[in-house]
Protein backbone atom coordinates (compact mmCIF):
# COMPACT_ATOMS: atom_id res chain seq x y z
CA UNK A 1 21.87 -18.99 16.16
CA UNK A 2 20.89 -15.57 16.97
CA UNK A 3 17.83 -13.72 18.20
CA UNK A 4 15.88 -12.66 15.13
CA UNK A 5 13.11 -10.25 14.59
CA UNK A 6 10.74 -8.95 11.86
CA UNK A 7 9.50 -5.58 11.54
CA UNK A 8 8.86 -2.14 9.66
CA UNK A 9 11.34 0.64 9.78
CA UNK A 10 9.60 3.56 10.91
CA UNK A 11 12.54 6.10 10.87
CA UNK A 12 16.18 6.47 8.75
CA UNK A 13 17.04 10.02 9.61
CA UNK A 14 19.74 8.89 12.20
CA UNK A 15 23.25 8.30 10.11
CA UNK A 16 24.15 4.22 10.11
CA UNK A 17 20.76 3.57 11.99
CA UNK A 18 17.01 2.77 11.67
CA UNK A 19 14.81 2.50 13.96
CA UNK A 20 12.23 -0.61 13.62
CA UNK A 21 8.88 -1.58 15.07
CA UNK A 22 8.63 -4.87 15.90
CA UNK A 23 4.60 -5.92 16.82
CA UNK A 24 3.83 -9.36 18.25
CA UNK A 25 1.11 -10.58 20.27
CA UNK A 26 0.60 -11.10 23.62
CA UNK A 27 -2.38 -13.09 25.87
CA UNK A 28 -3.88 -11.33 29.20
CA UNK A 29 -3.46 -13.33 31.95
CA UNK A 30 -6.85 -12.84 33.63
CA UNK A 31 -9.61 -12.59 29.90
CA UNK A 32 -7.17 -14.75 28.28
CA UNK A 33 -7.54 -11.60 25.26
CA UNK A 34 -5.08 -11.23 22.45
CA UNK A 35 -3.84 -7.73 22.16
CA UNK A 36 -1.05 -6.64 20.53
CA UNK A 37 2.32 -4.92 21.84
CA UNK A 38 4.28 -3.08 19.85
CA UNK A 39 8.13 -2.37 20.31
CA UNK A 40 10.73 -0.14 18.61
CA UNK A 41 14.40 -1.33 18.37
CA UNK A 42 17.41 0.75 17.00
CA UNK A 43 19.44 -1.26 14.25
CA UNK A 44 22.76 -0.36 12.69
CA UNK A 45 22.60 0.37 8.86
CA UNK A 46 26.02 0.29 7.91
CA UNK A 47 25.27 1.50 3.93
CA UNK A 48 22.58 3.28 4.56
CA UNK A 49 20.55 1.00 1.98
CA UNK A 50 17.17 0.67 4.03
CA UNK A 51 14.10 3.06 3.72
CA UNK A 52 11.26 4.33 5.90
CA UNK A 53 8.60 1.66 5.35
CA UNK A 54 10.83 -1.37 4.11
CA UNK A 55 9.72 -5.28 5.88
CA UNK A 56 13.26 -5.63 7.42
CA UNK A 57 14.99 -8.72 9.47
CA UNK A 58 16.36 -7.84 12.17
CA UNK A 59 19.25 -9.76 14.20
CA UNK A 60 20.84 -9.30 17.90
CA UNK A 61 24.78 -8.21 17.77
CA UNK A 62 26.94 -7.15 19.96
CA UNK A 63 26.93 -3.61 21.31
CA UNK A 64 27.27 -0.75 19.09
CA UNK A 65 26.54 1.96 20.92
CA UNK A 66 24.43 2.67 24.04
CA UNK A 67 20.99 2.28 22.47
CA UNK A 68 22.14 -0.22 19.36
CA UNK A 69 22.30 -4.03 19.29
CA UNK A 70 20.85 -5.25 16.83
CA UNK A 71 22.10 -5.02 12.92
CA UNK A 72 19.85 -4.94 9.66
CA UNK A 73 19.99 -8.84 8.20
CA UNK A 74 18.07 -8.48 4.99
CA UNK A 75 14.89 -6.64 2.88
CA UNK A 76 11.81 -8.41 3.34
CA UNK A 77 9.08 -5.89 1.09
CA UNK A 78 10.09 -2.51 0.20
CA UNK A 79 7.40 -0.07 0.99
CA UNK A 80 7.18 3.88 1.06
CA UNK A 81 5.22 4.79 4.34
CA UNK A 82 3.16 8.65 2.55
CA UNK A 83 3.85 11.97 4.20
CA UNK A 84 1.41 13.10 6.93
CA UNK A 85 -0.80 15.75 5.41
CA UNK A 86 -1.60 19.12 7.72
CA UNK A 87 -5.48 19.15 8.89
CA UNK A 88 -5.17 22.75 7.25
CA UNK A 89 -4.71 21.27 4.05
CA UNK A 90 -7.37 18.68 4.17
CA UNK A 91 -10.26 20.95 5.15
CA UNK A 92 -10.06 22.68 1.77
């Protein structure tokens, strides 16, 4: 079986690609703390079915091209991730 991953797509302007983050957490090896690391991997969209804020499944493949390896497996939760609003606009 291959490598799989869950995350939220955080980009879909490239053509045939979308770029996910992927966060998981990780211990500190001195405090023994929790904090979480956060990781973006570029994942071929062949249809070009996927959105900016979808819950995606990730899986490792073979290599597309020089920053690709991983493919789009399946739609977890379908989300819209809202436009960034200028600090112009919100001090009005």
């Amino acid at each position: 079986m291959k490598h799989q991953l869950t995350g939220k797509i955080v980009s879909d302007k490239m053509a045939k690609t979308v770029v996910v983050s992927v966060d998981r957490l990780k211990e500190h090896p001195k405090y023994h703390k929790r904090y979480r690391v956060t990781k973006r991997y570029k994942a071929h969209d062949e249809k070009g079915e996927y959105k900016a804020g979808d819950v995606v499944t990730i899986e490792e493949c073979r290599p597309i091209s020089r920053d690709k390896c991983w493919k789009v497996v399946k739609k977890i939760e379908s989300g819209v991730i809202a436009p960034e609003i200028p600090e112009t606009e919100i001090a009005k």
